[in-house]
N, C-alpha and C. Protein backbone atom coordinates (compact mmCIF):
# COMPACT_ATOMS: atom_id res chain seq x y z
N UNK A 1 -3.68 21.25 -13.96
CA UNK A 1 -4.57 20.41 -14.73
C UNK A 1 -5.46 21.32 -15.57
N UNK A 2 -5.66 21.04 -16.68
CA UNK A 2 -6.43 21.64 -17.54
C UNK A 2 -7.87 21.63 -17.56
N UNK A 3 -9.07 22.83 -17.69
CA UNK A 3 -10.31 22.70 -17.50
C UNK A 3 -10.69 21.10 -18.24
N UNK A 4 -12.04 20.24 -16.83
CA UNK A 4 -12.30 19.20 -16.88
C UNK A 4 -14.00 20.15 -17.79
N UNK A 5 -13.93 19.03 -19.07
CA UNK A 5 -14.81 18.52 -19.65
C UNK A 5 -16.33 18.23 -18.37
N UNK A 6 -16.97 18.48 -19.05
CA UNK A 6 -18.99 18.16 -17.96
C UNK A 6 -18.73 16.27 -17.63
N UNK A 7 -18.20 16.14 -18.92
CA UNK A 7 -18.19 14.37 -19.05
C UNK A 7 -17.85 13.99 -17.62
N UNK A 8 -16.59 14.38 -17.75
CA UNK A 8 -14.73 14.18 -16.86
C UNK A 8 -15.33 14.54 -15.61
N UNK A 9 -15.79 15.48 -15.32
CA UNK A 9 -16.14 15.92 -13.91
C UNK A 9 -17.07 15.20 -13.45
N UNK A 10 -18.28 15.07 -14.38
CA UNK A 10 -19.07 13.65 -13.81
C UNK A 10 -18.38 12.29 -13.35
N UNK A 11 -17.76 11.97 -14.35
CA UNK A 11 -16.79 10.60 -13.93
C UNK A 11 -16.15 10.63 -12.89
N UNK A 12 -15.15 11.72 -12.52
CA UNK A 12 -14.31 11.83 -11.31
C UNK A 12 -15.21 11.83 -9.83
N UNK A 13 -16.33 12.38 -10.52
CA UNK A 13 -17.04 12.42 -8.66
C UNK A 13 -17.78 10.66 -8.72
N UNK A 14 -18.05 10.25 -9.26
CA UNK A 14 -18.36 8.51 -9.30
C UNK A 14 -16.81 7.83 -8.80
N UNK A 15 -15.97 8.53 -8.82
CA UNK A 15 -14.71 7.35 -8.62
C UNK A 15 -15.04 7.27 -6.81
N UNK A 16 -13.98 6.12 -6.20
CA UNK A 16 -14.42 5.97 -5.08
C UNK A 16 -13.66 7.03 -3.99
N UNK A 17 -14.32 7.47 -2.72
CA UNK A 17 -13.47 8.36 -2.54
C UNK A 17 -12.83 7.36 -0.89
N UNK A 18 -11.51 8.16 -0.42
CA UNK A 18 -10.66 7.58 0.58
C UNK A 18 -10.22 8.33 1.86
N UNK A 19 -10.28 7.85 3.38
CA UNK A 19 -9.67 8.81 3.97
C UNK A 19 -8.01 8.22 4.22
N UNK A 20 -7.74 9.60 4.33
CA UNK A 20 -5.98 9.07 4.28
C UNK A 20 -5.30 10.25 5.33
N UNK A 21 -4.47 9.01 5.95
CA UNK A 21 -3.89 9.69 7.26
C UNK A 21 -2.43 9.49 7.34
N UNK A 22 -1.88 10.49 8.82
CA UNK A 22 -0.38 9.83 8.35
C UNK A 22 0.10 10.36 9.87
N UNK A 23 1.12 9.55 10.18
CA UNK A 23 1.26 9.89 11.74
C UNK A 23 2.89 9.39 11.67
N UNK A 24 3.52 10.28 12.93
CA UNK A 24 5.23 9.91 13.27
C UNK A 24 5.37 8.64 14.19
N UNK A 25 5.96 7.67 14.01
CA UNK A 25 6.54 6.36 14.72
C UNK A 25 7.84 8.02 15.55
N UNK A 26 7.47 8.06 16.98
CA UNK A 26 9.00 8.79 17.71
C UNK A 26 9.19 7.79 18.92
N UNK A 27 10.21 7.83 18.38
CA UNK A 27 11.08 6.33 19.81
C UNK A 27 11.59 7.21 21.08
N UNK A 28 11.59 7.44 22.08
CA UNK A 28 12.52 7.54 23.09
C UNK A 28 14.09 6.34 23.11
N UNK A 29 15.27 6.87 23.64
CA UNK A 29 16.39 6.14 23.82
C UNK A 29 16.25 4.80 24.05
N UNK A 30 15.11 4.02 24.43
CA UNK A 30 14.85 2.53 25.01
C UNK A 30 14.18 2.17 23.98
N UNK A 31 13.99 2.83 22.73
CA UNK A 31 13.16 1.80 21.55
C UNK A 31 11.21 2.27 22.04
N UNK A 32 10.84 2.65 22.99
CA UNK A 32 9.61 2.84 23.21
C UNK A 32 9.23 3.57 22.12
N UNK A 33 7.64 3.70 22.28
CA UNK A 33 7.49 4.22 20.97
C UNK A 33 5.92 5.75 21.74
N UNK A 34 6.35 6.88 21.28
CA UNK A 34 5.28 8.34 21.71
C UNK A 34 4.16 7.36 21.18
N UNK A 35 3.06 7.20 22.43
CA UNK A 35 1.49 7.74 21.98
C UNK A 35 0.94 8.39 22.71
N UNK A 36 0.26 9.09 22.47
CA UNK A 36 -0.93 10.21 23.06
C UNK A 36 -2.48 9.46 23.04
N UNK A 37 -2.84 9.77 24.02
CA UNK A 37 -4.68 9.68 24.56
C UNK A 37 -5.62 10.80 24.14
N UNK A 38 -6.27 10.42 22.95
CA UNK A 38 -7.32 11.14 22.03
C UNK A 38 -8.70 11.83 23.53
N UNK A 39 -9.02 12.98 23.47
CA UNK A 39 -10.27 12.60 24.05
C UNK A 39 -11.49 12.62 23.66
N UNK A 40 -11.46 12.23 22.11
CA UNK A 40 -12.69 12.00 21.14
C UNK A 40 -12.67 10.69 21.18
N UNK A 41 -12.08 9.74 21.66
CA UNK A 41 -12.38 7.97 21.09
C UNK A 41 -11.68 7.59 22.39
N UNK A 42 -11.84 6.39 22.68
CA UNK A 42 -11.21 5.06 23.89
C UNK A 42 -9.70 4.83 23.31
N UNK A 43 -8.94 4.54 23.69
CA UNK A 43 -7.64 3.89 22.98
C UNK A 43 -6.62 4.95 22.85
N UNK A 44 -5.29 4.99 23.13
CA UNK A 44 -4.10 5.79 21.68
C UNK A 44 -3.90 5.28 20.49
N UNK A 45 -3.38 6.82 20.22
CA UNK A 45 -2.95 6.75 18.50
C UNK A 45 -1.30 7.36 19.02
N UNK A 46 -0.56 6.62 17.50
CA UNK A 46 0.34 7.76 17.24
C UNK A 46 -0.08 9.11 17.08
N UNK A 47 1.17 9.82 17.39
CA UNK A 47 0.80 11.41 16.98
C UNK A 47 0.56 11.59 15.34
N UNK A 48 -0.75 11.88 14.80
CA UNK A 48 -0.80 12.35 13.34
C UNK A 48 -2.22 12.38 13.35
N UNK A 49 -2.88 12.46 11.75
CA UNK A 49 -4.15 12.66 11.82
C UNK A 49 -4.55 12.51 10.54
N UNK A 50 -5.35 13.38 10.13
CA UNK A 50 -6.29 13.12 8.47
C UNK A 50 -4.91 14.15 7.71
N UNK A 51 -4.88 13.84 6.80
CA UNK A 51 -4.41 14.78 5.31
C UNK A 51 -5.28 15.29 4.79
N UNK A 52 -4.64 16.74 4.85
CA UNK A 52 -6.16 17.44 4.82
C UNK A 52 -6.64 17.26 2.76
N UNK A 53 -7.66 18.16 2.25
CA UNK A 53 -7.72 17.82 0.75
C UNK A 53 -6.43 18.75 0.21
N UNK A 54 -5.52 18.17 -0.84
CA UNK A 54 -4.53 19.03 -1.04
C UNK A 54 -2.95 18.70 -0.73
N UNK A 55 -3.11 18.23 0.55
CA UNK A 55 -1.95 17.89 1.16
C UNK A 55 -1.36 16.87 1.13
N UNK A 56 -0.04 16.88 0.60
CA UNK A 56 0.75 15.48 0.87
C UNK A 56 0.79 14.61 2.21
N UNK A 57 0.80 13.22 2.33
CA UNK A 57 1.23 12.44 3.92
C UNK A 57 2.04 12.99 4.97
N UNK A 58 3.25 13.49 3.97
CA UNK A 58 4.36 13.90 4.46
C UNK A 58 4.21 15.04 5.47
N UNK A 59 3.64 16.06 5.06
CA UNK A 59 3.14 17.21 5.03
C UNK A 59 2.62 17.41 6.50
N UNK A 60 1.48 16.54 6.29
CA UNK A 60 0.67 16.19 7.18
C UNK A 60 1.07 15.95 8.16
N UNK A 61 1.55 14.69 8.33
CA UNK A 61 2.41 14.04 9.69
C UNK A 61 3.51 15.05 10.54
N UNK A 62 4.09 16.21 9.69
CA UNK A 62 4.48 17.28 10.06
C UNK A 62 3.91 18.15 10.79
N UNK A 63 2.62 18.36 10.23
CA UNK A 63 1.63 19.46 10.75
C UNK A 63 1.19 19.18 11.90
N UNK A 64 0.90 17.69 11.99
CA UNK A 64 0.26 16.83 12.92
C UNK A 64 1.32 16.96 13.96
N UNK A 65 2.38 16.69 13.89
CA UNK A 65 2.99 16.43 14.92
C UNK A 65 3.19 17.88 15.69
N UNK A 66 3.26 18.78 14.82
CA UNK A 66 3.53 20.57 15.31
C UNK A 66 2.43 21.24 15.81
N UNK A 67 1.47 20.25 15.37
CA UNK A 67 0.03 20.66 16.27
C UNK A 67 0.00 19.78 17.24
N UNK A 68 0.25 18.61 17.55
CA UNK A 68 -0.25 17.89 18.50
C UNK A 68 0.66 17.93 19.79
N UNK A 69 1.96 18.08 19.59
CA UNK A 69 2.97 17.77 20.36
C UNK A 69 3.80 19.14 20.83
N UNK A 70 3.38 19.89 19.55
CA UNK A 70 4.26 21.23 19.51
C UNK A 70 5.70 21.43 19.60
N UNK A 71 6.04 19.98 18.17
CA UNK A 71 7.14 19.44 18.07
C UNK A 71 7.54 19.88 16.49
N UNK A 72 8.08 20.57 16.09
CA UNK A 72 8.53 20.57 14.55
C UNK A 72 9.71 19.40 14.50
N UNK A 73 8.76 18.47 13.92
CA UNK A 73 9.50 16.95 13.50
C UNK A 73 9.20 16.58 11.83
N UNK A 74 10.75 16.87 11.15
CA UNK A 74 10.30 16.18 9.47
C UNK A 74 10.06 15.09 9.65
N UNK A 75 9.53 14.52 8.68
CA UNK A 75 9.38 12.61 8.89
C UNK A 75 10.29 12.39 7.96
N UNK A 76 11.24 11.48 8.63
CA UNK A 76 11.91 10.50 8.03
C UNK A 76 11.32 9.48 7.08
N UNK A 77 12.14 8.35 6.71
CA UNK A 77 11.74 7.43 6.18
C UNK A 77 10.18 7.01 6.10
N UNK A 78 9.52 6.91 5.35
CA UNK A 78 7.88 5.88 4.79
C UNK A 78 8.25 4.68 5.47
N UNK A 79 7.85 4.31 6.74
CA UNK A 79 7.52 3.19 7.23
C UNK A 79 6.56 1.98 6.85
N UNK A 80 5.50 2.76 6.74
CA UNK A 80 3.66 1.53 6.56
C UNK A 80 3.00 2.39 5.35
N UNK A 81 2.64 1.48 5.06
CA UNK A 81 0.91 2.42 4.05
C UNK A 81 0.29 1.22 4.38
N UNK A 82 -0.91 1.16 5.20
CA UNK A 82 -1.60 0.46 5.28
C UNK A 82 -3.36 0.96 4.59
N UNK A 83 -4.06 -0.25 4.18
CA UNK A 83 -5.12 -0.26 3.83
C UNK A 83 -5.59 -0.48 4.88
N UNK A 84 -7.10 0.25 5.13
CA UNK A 84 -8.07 -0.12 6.20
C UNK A 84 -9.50 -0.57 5.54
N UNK A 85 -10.92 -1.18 5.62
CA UNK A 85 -11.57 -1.37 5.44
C UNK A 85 -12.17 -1.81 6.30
N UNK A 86 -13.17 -0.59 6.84
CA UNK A 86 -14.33 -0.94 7.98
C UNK A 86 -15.19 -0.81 7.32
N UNK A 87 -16.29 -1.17 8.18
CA UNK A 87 -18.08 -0.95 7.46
C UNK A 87 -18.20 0.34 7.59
N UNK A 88 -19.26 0.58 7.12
CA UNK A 88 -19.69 2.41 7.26
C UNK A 88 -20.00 2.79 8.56
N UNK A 89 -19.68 3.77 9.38
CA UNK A 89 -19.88 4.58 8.45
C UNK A 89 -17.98 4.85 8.14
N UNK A 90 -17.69 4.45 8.72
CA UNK A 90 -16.05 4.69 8.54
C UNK A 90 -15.65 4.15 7.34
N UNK A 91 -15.61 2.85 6.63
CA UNK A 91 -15.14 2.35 5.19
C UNK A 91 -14.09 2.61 5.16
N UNK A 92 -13.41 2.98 4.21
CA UNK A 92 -11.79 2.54 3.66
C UNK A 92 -10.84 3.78 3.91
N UNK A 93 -9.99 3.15 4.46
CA UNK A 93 -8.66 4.72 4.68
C UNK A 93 -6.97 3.87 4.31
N UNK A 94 -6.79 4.70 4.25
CA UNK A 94 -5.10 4.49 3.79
C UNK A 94 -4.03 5.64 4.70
N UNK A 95 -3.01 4.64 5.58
CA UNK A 95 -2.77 5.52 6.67
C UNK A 95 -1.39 5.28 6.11
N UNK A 96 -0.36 6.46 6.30
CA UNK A 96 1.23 6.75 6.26
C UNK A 96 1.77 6.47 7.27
N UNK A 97 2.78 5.80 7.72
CA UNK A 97 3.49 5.82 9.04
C UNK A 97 4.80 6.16 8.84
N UNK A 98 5.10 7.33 9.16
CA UNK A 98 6.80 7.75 8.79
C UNK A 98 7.67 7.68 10.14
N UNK A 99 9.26 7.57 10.23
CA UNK A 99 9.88 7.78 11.06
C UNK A 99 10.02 9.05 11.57
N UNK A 100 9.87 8.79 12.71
CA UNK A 100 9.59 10.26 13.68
C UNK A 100 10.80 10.68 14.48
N UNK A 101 11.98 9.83 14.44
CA UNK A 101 13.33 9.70 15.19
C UNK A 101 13.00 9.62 16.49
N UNK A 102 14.17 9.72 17.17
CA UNK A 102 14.51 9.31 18.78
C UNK A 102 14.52 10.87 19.33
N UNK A 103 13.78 11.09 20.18
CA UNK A 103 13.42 12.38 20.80
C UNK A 103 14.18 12.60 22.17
N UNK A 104 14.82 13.49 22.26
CA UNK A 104 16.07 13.70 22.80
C UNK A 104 15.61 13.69 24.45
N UNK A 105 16.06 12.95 25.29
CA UNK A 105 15.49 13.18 26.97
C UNK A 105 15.53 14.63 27.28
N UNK A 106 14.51 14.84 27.86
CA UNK A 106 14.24 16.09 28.49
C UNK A 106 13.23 16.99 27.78
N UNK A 107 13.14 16.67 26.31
CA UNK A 107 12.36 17.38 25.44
C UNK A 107 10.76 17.99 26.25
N UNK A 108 10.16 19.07 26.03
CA UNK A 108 9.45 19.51 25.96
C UNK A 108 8.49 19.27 24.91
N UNK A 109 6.72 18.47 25.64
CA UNK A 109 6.13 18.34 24.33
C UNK A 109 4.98 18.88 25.14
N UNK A 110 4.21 19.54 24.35
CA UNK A 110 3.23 20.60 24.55
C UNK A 110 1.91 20.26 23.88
N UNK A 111 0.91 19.38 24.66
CA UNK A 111 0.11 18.84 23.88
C UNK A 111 -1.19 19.74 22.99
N UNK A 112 -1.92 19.65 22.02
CA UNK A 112 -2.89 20.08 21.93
C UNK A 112 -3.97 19.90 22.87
N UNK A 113 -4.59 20.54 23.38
CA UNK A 113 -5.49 20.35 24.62
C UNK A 113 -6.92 20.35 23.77
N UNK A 114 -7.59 20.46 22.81
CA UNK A 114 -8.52 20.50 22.56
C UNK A 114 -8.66 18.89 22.25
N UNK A 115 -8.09 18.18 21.54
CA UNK A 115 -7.58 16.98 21.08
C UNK A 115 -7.31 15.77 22.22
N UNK A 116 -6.20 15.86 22.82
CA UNK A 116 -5.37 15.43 23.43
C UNK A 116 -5.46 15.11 24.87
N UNK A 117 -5.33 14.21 25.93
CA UNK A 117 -5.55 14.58 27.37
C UNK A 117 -4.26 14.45 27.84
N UNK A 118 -3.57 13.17 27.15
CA UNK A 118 -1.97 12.69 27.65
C UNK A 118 -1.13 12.44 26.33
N UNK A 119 0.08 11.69 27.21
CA UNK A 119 1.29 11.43 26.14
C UNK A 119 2.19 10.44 27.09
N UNK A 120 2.41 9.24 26.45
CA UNK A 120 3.60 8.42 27.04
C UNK A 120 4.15 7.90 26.20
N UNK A 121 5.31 7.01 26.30
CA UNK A 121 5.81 6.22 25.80
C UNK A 121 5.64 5.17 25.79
N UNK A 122 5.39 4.41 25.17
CA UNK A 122 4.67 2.67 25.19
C UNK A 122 5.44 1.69 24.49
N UNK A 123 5.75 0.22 25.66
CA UNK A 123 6.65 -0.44 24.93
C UNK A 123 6.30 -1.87 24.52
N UNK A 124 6.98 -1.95 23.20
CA UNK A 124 6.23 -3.41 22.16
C UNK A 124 4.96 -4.13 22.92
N UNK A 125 5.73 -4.70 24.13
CA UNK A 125 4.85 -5.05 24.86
C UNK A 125 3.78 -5.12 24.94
N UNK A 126 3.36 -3.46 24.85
CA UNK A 126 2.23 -3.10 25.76
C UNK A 126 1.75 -2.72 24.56
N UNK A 127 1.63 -2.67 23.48
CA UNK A 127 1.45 -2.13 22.00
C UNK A 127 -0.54 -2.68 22.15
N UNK A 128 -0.66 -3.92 22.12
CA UNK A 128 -1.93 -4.40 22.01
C UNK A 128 -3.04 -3.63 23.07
N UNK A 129 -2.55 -3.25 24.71
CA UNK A 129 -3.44 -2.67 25.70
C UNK A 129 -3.77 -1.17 25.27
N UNK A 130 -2.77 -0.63 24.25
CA UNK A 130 -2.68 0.56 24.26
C UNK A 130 -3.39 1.11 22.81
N UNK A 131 -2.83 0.85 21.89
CA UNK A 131 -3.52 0.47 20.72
C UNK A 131 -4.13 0.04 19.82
N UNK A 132 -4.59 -1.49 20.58
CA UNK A 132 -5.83 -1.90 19.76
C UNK A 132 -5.12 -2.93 18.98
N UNK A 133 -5.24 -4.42 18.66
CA UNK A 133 -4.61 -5.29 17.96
C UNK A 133 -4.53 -4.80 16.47
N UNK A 134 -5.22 -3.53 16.55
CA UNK A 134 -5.46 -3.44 14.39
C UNK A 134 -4.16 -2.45 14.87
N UNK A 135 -4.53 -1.48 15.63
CA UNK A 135 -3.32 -0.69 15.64
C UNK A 135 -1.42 -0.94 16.06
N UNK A 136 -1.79 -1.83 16.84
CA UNK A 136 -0.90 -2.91 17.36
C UNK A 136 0.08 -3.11 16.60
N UNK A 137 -0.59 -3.82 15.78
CA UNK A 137 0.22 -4.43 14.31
C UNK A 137 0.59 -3.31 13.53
N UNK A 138 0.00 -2.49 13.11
CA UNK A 138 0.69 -1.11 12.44
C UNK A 138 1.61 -0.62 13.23
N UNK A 139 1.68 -0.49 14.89
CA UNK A 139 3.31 0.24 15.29
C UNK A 139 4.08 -0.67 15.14
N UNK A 140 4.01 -2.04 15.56
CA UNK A 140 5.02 -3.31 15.42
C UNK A 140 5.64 -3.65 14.20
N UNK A 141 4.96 -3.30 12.92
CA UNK A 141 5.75 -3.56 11.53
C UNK A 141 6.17 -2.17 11.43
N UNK A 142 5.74 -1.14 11.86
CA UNK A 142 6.49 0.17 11.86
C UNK A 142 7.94 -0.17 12.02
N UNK A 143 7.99 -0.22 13.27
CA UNK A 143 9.20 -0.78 13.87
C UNK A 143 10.23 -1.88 13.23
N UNK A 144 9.30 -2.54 12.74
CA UNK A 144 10.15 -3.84 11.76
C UNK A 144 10.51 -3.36 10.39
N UNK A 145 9.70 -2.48 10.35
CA UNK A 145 10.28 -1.54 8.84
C UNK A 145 11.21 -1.00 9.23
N UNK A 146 11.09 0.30 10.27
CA UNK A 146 12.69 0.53 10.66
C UNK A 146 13.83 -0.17 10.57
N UNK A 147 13.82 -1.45 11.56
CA UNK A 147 14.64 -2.14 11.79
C UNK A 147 15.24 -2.93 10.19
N UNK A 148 14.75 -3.14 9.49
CA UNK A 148 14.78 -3.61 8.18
C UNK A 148 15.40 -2.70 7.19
N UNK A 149 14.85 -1.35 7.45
CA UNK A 149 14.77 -0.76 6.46
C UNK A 149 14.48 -0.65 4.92
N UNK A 150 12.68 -1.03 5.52
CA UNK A 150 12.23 -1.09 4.08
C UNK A 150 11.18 -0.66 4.40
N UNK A 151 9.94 0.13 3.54
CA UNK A 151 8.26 0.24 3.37
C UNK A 151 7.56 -1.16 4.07
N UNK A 152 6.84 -1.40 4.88
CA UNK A 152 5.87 -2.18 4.72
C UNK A 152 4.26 -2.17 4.64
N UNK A 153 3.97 -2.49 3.23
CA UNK A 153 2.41 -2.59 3.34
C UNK A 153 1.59 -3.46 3.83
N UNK A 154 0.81 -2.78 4.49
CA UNK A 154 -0.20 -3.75 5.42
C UNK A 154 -1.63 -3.49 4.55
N UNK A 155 -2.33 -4.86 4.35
CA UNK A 155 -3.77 -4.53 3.94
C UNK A 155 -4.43 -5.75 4.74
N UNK A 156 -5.71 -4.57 5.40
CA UNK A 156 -6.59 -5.18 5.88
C UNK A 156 -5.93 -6.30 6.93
N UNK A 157 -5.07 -5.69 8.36
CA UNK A 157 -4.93 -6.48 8.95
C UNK A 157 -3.59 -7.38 8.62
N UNK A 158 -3.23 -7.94 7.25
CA UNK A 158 -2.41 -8.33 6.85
C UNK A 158 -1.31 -7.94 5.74
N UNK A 159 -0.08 -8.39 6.37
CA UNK A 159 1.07 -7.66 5.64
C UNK A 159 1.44 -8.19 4.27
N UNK A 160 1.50 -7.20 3.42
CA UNK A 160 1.41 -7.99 1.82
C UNK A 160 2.62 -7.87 1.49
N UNK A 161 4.03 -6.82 2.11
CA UNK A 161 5.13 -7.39 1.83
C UNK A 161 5.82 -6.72 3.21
């Protein structure tokens, strides 16, 4: 990009800014789906995290997973882009959900310990006890994107296609 104008640089820092994340959907052989137990917050997440400034989703969800799991996993297919919109101090994020494939029995996963306390496999089922009805719904259309094979965007809770 070519040197920004005093104008241009003023304008760009007024635009709104976003956090954006991106995490692997990995199935075990029974369709279950990897989450790990944060020990900064209540609840699991998929394995992934923030994109850092710079970095593609893709990228990310890579990094994430090679840090968290100590798994070098490409991501497959763009599953979700979901919109989020909480109040502050959290406000608006935009999260990636890519396919993480079927992780071979026996695998070795090596958690981040600073991060991390556990790791299981969790099934549809149990999606809501484990993740939270907001999160819930993001592994469950994950999954239905798979199964479909198509993107699905979710905003705010609800799926817009």
């Amino acid at each position: 990009m070519s040197e920004l104008s005093p104008e241009s640089r003023e304008y760009f820092r007024t635009l709104p800014r976003r956090r954006v994340a991106a995490g692997l959907v990995i199935r075990d052989d029974e369709g279950r789906v990897l989450a790990v137990e944060p020990n900064y917050k209540d609840g699991w997440l998929l394995p992934g995290g923030t994109v850092d400034a710079g970095e593609a989703p893709r990228a990310a969800a890579r990094r994430e997973g090679l840090e968290e799991l100590g798994l070098d996993i490409p991501p497959g297919a763009l599953l979700i882009i979901g919109h989020s919109a909480f109040p502050d101090p959290v406000g608006d994020g935009l999260n990636f959900l890519y396919d993480g494939g079927v992780l071979p029995a026996g695998t070795r996963i090596v958690l981040q310990e600073a991060e991390l306390l556990s790791w299981r496999f969790v099934a549809e089922s149990e999606f809501p006890a484990y993740f939270g009805v907001h999160g819930a719904l993001h592994v469950s259309s994950a999954l239905r994107a798979l199964r479909e094979g198509r993107v699905i965007e979710l905003q705010d809770r609800d799926e817009v296609l």
